[in-house]
N, C-alpha and C. Protein backbone atom coordinates (compact mmCIF):
# COMPACT_ATOMS: atom_id res chain seq x y z
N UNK A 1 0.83 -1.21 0.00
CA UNK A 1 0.00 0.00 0.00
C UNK A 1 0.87 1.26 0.00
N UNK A 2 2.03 1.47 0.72
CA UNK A 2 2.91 2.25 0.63
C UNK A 2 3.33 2.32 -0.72
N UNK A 3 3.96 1.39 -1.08
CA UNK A 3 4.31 1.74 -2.46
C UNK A 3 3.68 2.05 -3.25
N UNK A 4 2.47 2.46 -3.39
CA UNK A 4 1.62 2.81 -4.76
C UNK A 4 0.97 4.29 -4.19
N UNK A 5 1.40 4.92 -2.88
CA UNK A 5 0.90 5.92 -2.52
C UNK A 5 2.49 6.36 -2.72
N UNK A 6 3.53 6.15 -2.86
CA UNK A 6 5.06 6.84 -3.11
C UNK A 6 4.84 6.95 -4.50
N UNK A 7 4.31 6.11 -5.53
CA UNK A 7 4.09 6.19 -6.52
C UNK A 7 3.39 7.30 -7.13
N UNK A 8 2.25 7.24 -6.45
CA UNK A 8 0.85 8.66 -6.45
C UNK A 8 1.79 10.03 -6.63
N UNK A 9 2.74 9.96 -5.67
CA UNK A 9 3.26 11.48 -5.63
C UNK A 9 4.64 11.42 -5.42
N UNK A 10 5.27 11.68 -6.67
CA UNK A 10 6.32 11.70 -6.85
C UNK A 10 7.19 12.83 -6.34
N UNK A 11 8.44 12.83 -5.82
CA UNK A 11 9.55 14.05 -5.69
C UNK A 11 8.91 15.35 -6.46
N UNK A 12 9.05 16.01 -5.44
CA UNK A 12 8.95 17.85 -5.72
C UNK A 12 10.04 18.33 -6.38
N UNK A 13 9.36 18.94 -7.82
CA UNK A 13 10.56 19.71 -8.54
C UNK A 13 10.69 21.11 -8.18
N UNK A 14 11.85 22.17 -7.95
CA UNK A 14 11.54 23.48 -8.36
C UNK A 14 10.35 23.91 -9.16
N UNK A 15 9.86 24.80 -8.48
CA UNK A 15 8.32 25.71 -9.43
C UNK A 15 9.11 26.11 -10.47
N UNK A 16 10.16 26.21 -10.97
CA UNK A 16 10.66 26.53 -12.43
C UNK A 16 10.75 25.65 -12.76
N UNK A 17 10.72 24.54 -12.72
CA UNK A 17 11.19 22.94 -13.29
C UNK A 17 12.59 22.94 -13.58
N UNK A 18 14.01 23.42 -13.30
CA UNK A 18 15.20 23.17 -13.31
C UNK A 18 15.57 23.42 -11.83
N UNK A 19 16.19 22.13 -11.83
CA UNK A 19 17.57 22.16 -10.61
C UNK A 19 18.58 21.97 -10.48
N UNK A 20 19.16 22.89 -10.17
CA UNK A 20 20.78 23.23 -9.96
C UNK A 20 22.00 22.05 -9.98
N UNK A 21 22.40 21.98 -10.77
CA UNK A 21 23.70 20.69 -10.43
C UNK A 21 24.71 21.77 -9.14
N UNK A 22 25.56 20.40 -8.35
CA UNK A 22 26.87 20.99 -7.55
C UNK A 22 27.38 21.58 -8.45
N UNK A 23 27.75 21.20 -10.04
CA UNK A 23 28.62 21.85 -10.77
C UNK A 23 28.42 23.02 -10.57
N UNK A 24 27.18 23.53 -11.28
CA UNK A 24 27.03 25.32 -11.69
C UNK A 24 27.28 25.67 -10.14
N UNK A 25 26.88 25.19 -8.57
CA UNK A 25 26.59 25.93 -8.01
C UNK A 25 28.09 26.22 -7.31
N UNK A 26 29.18 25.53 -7.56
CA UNK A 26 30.72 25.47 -8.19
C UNK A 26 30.94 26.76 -8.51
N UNK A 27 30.45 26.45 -10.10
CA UNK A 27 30.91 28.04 -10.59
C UNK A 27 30.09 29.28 -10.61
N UNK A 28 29.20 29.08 -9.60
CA UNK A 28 28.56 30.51 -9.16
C UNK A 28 29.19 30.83 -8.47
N UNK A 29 29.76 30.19 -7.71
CA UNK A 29 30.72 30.68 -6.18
C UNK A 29 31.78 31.44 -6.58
N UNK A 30 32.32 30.99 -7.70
CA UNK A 30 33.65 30.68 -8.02
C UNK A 30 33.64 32.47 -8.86
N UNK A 31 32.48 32.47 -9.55
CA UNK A 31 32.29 33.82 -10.11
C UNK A 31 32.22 35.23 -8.75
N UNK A 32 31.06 34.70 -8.13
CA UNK A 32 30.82 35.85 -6.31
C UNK A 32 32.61 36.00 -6.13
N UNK A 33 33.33 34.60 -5.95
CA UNK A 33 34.94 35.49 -5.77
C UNK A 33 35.34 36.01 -6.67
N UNK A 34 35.41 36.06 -7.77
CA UNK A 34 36.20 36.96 -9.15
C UNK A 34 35.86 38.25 -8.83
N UNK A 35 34.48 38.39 -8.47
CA UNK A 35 33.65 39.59 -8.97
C UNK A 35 34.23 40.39 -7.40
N UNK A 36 34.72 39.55 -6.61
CA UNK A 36 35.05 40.21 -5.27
C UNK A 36 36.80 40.57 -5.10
N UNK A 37 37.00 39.72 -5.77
CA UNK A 37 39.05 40.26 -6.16
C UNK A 37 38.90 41.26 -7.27
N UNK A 38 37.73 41.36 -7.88
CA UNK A 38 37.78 42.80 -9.08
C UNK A 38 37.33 44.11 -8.18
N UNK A 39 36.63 43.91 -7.17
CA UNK A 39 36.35 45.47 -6.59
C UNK A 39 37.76 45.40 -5.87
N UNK A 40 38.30 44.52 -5.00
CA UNK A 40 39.26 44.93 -4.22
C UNK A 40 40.56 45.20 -5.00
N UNK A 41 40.95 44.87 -6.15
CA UNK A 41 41.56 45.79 -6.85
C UNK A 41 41.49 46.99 -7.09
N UNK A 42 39.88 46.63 -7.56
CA UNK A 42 39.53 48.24 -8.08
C UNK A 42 40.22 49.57 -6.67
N UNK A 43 39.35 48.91 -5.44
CA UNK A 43 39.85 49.85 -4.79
C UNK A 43 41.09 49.85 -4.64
N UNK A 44 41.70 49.11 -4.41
CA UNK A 44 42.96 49.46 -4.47
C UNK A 44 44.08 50.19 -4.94
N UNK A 45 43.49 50.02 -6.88
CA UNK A 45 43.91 51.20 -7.56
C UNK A 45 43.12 52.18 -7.30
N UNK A 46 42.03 52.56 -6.86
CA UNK A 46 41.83 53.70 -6.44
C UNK A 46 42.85 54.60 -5.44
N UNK A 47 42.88 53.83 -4.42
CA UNK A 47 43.77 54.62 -3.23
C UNK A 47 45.18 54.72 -3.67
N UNK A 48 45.62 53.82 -4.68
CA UNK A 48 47.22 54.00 -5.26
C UNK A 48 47.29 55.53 -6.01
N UNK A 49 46.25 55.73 -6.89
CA UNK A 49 46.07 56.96 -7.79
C UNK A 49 46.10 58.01 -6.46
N UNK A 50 44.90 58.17 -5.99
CA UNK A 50 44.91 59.01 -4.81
C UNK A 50 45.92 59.54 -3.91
N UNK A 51 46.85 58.25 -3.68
CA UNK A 51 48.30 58.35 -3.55
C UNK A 51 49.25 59.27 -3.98
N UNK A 52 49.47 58.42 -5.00
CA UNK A 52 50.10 59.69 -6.35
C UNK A 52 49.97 60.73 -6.31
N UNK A 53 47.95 61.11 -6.18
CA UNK A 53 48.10 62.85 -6.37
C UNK A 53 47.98 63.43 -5.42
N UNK A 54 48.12 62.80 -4.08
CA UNK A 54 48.35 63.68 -2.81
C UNK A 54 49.96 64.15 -2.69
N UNK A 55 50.44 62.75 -2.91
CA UNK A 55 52.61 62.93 -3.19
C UNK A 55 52.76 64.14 -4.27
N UNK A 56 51.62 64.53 -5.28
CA UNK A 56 51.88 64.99 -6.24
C UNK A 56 52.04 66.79 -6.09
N UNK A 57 50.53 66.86 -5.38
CA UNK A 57 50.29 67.87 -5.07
C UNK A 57 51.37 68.30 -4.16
N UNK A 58 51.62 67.64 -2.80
CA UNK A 58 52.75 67.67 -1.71
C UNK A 58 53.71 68.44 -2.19
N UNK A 59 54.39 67.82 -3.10
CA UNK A 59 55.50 68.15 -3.46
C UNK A 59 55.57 69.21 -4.39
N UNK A 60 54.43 69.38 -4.80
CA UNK A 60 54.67 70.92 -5.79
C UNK A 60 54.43 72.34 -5.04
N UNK A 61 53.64 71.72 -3.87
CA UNK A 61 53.32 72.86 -2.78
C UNK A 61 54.45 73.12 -1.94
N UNK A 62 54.25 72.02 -0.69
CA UNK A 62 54.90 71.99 0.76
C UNK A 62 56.05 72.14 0.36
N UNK A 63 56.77 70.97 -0.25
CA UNK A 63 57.86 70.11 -0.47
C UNK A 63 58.90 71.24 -1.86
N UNK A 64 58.02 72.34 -1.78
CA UNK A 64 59.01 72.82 -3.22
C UNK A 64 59.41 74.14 -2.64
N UNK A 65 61.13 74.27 -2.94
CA UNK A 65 61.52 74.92 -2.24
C UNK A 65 61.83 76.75 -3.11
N UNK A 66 61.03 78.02 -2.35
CA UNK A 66 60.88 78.85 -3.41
C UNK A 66 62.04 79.96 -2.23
N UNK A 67 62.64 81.15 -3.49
CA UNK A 67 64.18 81.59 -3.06
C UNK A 67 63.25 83.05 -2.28
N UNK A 68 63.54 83.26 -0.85
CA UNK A 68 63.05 84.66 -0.48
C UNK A 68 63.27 85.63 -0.78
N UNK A 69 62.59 86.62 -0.80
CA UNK A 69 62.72 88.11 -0.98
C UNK A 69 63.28 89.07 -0.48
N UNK A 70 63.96 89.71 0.07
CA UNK A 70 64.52 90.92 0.47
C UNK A 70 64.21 92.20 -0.46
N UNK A 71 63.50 93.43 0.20
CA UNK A 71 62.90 94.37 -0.16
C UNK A 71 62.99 95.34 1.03
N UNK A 72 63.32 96.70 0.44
CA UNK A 72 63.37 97.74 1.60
C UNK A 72 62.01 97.92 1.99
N UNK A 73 61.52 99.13 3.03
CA UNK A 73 60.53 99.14 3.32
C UNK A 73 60.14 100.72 3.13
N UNK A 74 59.29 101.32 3.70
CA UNK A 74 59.26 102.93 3.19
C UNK A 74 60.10 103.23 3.91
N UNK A 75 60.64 104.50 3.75
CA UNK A 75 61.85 105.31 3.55
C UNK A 75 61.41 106.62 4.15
N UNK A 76 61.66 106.84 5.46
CA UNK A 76 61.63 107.86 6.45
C UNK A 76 62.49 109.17 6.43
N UNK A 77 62.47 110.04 5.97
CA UNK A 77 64.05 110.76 5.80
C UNK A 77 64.01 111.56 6.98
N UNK A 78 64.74 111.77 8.05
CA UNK A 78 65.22 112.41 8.91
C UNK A 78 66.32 113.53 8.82
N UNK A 79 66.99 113.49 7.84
CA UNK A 79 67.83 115.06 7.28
C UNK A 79 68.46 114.57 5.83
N UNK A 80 68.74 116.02 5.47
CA UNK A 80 68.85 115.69 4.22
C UNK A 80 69.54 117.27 3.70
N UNK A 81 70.77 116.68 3.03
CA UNK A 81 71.64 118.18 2.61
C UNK A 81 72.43 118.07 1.34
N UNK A 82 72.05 119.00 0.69
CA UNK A 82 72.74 118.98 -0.35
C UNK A 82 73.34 120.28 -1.42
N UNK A 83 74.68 119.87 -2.14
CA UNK A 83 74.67 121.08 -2.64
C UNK A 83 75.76 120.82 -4.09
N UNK A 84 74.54 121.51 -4.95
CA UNK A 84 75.53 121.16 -6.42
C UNK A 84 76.66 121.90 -6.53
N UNK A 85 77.15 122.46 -6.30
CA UNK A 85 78.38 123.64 -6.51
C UNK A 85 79.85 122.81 -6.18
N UNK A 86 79.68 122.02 -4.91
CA UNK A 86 80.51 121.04 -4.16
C UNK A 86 81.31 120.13 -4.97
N UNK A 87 80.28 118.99 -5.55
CA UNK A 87 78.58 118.50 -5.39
C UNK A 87 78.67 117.69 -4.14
N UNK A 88 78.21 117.65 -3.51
CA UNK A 88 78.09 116.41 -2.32
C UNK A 88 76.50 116.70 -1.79
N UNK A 89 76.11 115.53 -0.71
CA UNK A 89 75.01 115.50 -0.28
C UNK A 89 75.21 114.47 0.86
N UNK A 90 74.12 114.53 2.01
CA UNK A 90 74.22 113.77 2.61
C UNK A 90 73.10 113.15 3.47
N UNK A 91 72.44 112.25 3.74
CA UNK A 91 71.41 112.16 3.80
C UNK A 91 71.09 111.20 5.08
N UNK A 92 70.18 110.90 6.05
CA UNK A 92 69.90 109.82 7.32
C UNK A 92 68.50 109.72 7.26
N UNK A 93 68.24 108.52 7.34
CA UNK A 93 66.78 107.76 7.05
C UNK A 93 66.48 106.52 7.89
N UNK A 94 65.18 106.62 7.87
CA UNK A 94 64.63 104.72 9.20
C UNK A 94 64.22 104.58 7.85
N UNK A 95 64.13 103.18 7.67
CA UNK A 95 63.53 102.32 6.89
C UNK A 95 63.65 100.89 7.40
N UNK A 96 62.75 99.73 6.93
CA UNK A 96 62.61 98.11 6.97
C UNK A 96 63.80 97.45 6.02
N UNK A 97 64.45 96.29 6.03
CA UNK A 97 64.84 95.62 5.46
C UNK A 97 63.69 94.24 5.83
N UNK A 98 63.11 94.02 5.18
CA UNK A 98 62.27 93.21 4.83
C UNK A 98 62.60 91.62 3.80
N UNK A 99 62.61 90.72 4.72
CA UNK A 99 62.40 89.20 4.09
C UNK A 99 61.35 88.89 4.58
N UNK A 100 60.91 88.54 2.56
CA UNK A 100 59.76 87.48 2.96
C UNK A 100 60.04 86.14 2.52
N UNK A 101 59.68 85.27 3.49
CA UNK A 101 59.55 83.92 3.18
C UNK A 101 58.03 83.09 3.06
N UNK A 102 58.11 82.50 1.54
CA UNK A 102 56.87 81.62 1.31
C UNK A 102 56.93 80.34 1.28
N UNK A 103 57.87 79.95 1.89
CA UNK A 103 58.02 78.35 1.96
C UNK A 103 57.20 77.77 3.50
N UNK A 104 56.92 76.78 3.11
CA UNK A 104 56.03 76.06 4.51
C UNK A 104 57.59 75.47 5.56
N UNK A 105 58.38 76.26 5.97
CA UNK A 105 59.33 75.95 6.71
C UNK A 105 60.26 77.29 6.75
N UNK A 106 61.04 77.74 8.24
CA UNK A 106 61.93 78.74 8.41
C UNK A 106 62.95 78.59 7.84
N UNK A 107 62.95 79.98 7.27
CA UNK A 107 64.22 80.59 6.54
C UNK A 107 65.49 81.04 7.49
N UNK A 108 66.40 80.02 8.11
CA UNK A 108 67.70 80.86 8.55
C UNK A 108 68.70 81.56 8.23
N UNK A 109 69.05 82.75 7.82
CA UNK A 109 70.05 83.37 6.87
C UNK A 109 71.35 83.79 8.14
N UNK A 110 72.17 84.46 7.63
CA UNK A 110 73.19 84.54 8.25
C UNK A 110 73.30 86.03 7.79
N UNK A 111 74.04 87.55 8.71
CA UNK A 111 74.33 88.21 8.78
C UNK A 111 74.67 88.59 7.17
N UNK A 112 74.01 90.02 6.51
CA UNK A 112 74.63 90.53 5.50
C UNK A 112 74.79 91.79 5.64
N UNK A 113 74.51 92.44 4.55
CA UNK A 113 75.43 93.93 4.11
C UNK A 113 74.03 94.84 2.93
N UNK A 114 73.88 95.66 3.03
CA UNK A 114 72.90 96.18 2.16
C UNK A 114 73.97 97.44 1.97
N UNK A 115 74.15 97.48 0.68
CA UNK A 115 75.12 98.72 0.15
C UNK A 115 74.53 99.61 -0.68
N UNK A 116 74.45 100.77 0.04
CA UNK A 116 73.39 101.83 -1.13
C UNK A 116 74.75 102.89 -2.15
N UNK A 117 74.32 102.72 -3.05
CA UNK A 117 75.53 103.28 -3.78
C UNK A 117 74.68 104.71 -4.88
N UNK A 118 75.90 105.03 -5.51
CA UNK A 118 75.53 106.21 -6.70
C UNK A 118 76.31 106.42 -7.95
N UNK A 119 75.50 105.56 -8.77
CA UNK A 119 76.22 105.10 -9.91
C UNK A 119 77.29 104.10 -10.28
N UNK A 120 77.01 103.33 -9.01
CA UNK A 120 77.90 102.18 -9.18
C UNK A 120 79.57 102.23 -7.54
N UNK A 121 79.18 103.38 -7.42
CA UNK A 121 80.14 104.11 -6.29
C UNK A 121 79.42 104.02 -4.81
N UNK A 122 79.54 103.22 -3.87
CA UNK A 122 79.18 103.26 -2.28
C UNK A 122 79.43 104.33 -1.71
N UNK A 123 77.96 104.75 -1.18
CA UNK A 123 77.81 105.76 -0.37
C UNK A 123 77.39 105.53 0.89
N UNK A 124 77.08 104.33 1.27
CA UNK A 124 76.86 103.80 2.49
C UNK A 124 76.51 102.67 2.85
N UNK A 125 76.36 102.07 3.66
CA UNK A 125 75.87 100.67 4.46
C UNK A 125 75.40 100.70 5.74
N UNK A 126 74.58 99.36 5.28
CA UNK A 126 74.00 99.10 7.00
C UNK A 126 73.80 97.89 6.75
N UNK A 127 73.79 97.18 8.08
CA UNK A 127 73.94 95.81 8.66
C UNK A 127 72.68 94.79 8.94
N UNK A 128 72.43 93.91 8.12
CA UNK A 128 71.39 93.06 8.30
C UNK A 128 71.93 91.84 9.26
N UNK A 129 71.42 92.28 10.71
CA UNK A 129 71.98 90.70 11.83
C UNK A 129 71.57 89.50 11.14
N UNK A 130 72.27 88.58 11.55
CA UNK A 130 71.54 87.24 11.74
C UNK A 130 70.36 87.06 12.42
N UNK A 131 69.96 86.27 11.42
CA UNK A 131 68.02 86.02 12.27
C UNK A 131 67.41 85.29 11.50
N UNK A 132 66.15 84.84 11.93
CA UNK A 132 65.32 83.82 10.85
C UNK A 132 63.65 84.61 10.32
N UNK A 133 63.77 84.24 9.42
CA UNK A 133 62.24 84.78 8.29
C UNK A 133 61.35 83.27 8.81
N UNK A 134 60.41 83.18 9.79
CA UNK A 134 59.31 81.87 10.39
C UNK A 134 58.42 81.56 8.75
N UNK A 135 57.99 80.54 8.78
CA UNK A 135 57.37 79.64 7.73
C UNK A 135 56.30 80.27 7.12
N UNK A 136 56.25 80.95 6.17
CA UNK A 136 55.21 81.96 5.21
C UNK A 136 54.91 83.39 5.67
N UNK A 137 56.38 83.91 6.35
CA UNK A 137 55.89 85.43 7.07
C UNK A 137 57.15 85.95 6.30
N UNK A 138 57.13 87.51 6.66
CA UNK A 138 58.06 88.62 6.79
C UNK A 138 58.75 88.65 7.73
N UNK A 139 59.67 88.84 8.05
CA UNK A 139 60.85 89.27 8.72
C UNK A 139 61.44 90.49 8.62
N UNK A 140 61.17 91.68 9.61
CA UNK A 140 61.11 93.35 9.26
C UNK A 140 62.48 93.33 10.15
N UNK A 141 63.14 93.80 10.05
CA UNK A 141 64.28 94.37 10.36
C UNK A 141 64.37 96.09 10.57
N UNK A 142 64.12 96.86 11.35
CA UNK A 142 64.56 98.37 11.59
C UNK A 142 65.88 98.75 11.43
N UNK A 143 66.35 99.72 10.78
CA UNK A 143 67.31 100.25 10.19
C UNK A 143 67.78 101.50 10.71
N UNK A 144 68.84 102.55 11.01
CA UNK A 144 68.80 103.79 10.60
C UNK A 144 69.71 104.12 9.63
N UNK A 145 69.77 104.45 8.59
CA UNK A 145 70.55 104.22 7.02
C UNK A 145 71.22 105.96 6.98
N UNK A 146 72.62 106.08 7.04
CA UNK A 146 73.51 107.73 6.88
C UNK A 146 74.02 107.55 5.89
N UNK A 147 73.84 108.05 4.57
CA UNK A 147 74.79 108.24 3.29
C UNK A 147 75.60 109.75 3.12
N UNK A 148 76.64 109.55 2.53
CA UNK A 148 77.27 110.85 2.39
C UNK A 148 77.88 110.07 1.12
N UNK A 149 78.40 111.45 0.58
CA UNK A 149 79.37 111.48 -0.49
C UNK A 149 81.13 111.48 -0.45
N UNK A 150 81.25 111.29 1.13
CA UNK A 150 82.89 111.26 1.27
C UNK A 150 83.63 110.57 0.35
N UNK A 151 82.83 108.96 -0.38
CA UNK A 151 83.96 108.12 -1.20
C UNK A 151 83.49 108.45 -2.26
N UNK A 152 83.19 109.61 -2.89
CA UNK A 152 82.81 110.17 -4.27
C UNK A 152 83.88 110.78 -4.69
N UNK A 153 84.48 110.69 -6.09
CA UNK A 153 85.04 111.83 -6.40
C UNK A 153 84.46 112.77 -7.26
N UNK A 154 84.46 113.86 -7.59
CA UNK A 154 84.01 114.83 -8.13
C UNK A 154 83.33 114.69 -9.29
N UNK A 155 82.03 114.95 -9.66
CA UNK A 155 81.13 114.00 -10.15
C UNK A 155 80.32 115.09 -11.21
N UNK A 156 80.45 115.81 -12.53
CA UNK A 156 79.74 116.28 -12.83
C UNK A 156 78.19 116.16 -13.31
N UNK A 157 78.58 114.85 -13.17
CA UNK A 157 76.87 113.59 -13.48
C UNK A 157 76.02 113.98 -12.50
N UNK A 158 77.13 114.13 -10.84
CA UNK A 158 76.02 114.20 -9.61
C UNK A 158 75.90 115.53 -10.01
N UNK A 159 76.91 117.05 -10.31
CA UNK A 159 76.36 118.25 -10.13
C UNK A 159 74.77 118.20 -10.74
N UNK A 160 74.53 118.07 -11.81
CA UNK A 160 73.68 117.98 -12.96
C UNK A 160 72.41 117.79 -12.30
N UNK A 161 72.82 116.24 -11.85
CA UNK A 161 71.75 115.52 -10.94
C UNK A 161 70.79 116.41 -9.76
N UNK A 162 71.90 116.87 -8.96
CA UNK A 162 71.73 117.89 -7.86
C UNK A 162 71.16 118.94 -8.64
N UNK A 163 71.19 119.75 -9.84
CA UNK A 163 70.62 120.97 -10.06
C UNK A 163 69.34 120.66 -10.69
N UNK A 164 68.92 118.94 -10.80
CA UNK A 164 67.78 118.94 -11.83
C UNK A 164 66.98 119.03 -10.81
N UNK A 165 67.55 118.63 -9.34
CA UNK A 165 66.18 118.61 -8.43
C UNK A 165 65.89 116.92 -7.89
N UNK A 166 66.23 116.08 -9.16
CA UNK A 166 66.07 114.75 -8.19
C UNK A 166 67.79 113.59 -8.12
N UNK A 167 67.40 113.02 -7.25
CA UNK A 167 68.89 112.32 -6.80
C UNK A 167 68.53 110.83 -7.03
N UNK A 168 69.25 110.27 -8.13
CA UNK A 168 68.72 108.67 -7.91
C UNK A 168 69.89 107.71 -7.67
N UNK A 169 69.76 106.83 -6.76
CA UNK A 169 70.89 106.09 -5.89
C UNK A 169 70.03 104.59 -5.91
N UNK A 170 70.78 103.70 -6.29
CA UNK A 170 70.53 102.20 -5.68
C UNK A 170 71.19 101.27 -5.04
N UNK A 171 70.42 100.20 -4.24
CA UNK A 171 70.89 99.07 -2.81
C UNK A 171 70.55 97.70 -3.52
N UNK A 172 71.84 97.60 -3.24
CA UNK A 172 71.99 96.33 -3.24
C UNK A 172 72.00 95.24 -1.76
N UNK A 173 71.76 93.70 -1.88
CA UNK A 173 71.90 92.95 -0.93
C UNK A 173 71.79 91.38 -1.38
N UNK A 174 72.69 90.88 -0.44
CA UNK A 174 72.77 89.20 -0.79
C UNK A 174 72.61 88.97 0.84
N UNK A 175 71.45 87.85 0.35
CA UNK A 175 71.65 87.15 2.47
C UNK A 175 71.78 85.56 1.91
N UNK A 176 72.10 84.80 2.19
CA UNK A 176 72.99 83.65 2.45
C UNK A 176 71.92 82.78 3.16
N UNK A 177 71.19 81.66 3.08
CA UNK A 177 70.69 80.34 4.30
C UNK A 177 70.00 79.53 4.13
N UNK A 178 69.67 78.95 5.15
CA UNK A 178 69.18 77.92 4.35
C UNK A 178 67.25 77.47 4.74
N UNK A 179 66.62 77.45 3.85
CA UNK A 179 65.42 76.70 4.64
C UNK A 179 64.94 75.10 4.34
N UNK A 180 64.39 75.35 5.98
CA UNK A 180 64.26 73.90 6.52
C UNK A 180 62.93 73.92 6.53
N UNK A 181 62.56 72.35 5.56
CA UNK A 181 61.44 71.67 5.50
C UNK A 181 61.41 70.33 6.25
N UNK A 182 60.04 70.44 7.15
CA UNK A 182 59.51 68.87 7.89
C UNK A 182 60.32 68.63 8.51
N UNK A 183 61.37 69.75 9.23
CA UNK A 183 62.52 69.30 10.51
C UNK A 183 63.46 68.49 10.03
N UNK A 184 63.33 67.97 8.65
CA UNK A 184 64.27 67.19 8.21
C UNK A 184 65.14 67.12 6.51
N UNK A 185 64.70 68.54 5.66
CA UNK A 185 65.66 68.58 5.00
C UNK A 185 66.27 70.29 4.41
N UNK A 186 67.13 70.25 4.35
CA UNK A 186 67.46 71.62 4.27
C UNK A 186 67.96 72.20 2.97
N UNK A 187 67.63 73.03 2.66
CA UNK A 187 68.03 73.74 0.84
C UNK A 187 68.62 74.89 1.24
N UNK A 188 70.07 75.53 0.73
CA UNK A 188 70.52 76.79 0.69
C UNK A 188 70.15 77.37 -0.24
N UNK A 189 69.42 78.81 -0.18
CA UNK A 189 68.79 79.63 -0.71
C UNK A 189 69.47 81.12 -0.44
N UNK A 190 69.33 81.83 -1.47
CA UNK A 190 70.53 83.25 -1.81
C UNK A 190 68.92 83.97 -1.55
N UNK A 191 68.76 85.01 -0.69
CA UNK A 191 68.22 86.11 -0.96
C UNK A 191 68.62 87.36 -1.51
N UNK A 192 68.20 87.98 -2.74
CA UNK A 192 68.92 89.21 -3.68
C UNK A 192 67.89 90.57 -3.45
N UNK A 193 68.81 91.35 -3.50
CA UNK A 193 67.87 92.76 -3.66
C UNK A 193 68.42 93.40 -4.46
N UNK A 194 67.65 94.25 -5.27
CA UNK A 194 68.32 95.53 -6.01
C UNK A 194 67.65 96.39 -5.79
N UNK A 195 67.16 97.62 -5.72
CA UNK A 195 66.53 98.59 -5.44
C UNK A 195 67.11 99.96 -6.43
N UNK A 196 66.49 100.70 -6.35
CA UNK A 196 66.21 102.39 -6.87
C UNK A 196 65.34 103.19 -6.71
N UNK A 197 66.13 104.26 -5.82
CA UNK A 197 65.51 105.24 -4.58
C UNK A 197 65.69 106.31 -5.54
N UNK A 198 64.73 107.31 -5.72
CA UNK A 198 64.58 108.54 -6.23
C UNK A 198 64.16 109.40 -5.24
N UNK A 199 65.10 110.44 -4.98
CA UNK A 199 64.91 111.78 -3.83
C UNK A 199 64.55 113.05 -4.67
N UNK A 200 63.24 113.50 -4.08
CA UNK A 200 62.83 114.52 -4.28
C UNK A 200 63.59 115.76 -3.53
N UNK A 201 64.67 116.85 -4.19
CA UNK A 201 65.45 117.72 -3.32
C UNK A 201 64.80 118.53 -2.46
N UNK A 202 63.74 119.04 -3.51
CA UNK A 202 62.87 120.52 -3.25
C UNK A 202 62.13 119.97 -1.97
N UNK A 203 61.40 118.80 -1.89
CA UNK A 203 60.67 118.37 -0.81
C UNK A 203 61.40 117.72 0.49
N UNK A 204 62.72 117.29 -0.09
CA UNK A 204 63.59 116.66 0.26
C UNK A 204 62.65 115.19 0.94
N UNK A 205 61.63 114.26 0.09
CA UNK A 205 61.44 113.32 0.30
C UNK A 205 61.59 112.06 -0.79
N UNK A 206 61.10 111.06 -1.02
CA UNK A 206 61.29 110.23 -1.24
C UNK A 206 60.26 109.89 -2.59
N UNK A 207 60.46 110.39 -4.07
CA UNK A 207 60.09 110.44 -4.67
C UNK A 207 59.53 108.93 -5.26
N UNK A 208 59.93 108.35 -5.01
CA UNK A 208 59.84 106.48 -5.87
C UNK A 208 60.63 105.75 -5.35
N UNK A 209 60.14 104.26 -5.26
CA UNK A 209 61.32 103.66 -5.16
C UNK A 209 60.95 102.02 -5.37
N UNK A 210 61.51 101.81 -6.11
CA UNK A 210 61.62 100.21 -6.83
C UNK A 210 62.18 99.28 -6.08
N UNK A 211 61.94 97.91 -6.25
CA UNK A 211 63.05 97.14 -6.01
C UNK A 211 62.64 95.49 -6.80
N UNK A 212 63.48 95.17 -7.07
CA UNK A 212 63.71 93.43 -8.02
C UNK A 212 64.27 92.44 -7.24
């Protein structure tokens, strides 16, 4: 009696009528991992690229080392004498010696020399101490700057100069040091100045003044 009621109702197929062999269900698995070592690549090269353009950026920013500036600052005149007939003149002024530094790390320089001359001839100096320009600032330095004409010799260029009314003289400067990036690498860097100061006689102030 059993057997003809096992008979009556045979094994249940899937409501789709196909069932799965071990094989395919083998290589379904086998696909779920492919498809799972292809994202984790993927990401992977993702974060490698990302990599790249963070090192990339880094280094064109932080990591790149740019040469500071040295530039006077305005130009205070406190006396001022002159006379074409001579010719001589002589002149005392406050002004800034000014470094700027734009690097993401301090600029240490070492003691220089700012030489203001006239026509190629020194008419005076003043002393830039040793000191450091801090990581993307200025570094102002106060000055009091005395030129005379003592190491001139007789100059009909300056008489001329002196009778047109304006006096033009330029400064030079080299500072020497080095800046330090991430506490751990250091680049020597030349700071340069050139300048050209134009003196107004009649006002006896400070008509223009450039610097490169």
């Amino acid at each position: 009696m059993a057997e003809k009621i096992n008979q009556a109702y045979p094994p249940l197929a899937p409501a789709n009528g196909y069932t799965r062999s071990d094989g395919e269900s083998l290589v379904s698995e086998d696909e779920l991992k492919r498809r799972k070592r292809i994202k984790l690549f993927t990401y992977i090269g993702i974060f490698v690229v990302f990599q790249i353009i963070v090192m990339t950026v880094f280094g064109l920013t932080v990591m790149k080392v740019k040469t500071p500036k040295v530039r006077l600052g305005e130009l205070i005149i406190t006396n001022f004498n002159s006379a074409a007939a001579t010719p001589s003149f002589d002149t005392t002024f406050n002004t800034q010696i000014r470094i700027k530094n734009t690097n993401w790390g301090p600029y240490k320089f070492d003691a220089g020399t700012v030489t203001f001359m006239y026509q190629g001839t020194p008419v005076g100096t003043v002393v830039v101490p040793k000191s450091k320009a801090g990581m993307r600032s200025t570094k102002k330095i106060n000055v009091e700057v005395s030129l005379s004409t003592d190491a001139l010799r007789s100059s009909s260029t300056l008489s001329s100069e002196l009778n047109s009314g304006v006096l033009t003289l330029t400064s030079q400067a080299k500072l020497t040091g080095k800046v330090e990036l991430m506490l751990i690498m250091k680049k020597k860097k030349s700071a340069n100045m050139d300048c050209t100061i134009a003196f107004d006689l009649s006002t006896k102030t400070v008509k223009s003044l450039q610097c490169k």
